[in-house]
Protein backbone atom coordinates (compact mmCIF):
# COMPACT_ATOMS: atom_id res chain seq x y z
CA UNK A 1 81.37 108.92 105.82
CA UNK A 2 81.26 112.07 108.09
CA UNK A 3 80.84 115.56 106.71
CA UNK A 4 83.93 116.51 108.09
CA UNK A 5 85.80 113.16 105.46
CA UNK A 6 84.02 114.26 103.00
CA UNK A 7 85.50 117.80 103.67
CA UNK A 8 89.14 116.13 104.27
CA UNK A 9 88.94 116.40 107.92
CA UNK A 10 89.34 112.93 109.77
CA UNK A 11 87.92 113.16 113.09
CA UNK A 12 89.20 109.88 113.79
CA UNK A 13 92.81 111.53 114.36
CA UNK A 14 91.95 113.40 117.09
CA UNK A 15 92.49 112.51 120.69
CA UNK A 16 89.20 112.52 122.50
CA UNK A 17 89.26 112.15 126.10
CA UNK A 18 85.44 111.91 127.46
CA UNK A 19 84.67 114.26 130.03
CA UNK A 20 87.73 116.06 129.51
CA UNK A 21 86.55 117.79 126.10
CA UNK A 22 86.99 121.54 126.34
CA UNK A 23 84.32 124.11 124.68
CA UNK A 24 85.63 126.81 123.03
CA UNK A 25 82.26 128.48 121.88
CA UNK A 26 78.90 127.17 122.54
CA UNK A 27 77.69 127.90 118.95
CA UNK A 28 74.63 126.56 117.25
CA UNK A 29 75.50 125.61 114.04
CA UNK A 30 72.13 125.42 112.58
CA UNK A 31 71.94 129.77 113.27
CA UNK A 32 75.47 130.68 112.87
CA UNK A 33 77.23 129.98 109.61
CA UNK A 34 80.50 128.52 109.95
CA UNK A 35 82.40 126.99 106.74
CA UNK A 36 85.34 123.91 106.83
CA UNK A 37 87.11 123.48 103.83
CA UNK A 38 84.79 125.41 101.54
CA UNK A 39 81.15 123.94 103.13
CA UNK A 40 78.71 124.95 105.60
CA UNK A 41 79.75 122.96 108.82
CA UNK A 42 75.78 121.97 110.69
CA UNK A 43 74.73 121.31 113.95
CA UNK A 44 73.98 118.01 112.74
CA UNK A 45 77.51 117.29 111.26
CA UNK A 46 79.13 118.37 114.43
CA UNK A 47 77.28 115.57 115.84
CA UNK A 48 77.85 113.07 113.78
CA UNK A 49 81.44 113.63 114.40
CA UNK A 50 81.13 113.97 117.87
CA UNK A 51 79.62 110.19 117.47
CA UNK A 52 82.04 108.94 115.24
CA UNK A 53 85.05 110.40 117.57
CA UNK A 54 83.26 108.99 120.33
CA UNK A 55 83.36 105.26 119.07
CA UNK A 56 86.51 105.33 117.57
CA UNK A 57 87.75 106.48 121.17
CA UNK A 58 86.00 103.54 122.30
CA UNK A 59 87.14 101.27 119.75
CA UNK A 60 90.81 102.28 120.48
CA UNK A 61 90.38 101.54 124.31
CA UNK A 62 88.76 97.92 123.55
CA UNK A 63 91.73 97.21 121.65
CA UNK A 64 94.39 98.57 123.92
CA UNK A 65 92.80 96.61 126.69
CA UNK A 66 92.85 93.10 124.56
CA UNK A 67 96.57 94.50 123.82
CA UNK A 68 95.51 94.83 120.21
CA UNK A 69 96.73 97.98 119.66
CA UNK A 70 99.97 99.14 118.28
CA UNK A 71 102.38 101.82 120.05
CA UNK A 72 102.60 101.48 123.79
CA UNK A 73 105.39 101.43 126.76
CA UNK A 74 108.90 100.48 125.77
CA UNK A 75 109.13 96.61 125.78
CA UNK A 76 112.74 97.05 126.88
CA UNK A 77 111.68 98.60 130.46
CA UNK A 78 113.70 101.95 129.65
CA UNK A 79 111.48 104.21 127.57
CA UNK A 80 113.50 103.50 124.62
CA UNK A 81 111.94 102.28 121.34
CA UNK A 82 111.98 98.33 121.49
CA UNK A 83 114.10 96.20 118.69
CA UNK A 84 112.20 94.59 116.09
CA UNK A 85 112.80 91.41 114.10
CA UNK A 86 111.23 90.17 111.11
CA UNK A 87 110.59 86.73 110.67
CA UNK A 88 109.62 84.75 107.75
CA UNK A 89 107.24 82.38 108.13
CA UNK A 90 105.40 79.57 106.09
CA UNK A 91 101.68 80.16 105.28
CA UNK A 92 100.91 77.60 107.18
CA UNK A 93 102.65 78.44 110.21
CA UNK A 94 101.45 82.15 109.84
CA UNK A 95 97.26 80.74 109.57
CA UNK A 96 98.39 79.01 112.97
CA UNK A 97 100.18 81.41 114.85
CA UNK A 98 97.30 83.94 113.83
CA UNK A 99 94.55 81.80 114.92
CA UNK A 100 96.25 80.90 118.32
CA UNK A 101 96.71 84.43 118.90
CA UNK A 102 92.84 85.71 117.81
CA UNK A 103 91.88 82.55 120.17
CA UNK A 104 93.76 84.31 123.29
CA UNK A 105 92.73 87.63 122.29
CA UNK A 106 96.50 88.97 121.16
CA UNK A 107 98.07 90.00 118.49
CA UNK A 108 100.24 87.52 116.52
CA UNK A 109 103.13 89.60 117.53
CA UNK A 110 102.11 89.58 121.39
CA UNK A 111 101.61 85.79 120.67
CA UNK A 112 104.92 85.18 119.32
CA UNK A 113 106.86 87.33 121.52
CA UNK A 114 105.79 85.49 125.07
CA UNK A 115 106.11 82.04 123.36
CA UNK A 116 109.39 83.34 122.68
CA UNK A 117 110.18 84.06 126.33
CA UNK A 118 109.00 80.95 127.38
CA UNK A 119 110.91 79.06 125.04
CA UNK A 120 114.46 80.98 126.10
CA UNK A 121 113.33 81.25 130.17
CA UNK A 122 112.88 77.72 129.89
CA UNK A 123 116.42 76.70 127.65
């Protein structure tokens, strides 16, 4: 855990868009005192979270890329928020659909949702 968790700050909310980061103040942190949520804020924590934000950026695009990741364009084509169904689903069927999905790098609801469409193009 970060300085900044352990102060209550989570880094890992913030967008971070490499090469685009702006600098407000070049400050070393290590001379000048500078306090977050009731502790001294170091040159060394402002690393670490610079590291952390950097691979949870990363981690975020890796995921988005493999279509892992949740939020996204509108599934109906018009910018609209896309309808949702719930399905219930035997353990069994769940383990499979899950498995098949992890196998072709998806999510299960990626999975379902073109077998779906290929099932009613086809019909």
């Amino acid at each position: 855990m970060s300085a900044s968790q352990q102060m209550g700050v989570d880094v890992t909310k913030w967008t971070f868009h490499p090469g685009n980061v702006p600098v407000i103040e070049d400050v070393d942190l290590d001379k000048e005192v500078v306090v977050l949520n009731g502790r001294r804020y170091t040159e060394s924590d402002a690393i670490a979270d610079s590291e952390l934000m950097e691979s949870t950026f990363e981690q975020r695009q890796t995921a988005r890329k493999r279509g892992l990741a949740r939020g996204g364009h509108s599934l109906s084509g018009d910018g609209s928020h896309s309808p949702r169904l719930t399905v219930t689903l035997p353990r069994e069927l769940d383990e499979l659909l899950r498995a098949r999905a992890a196998a072709e790098h998806m999510s299960a609801s990626k999975w379902a949702r073109r077998a779906l469409e290929r099932q009613l193009v086809v019909a």
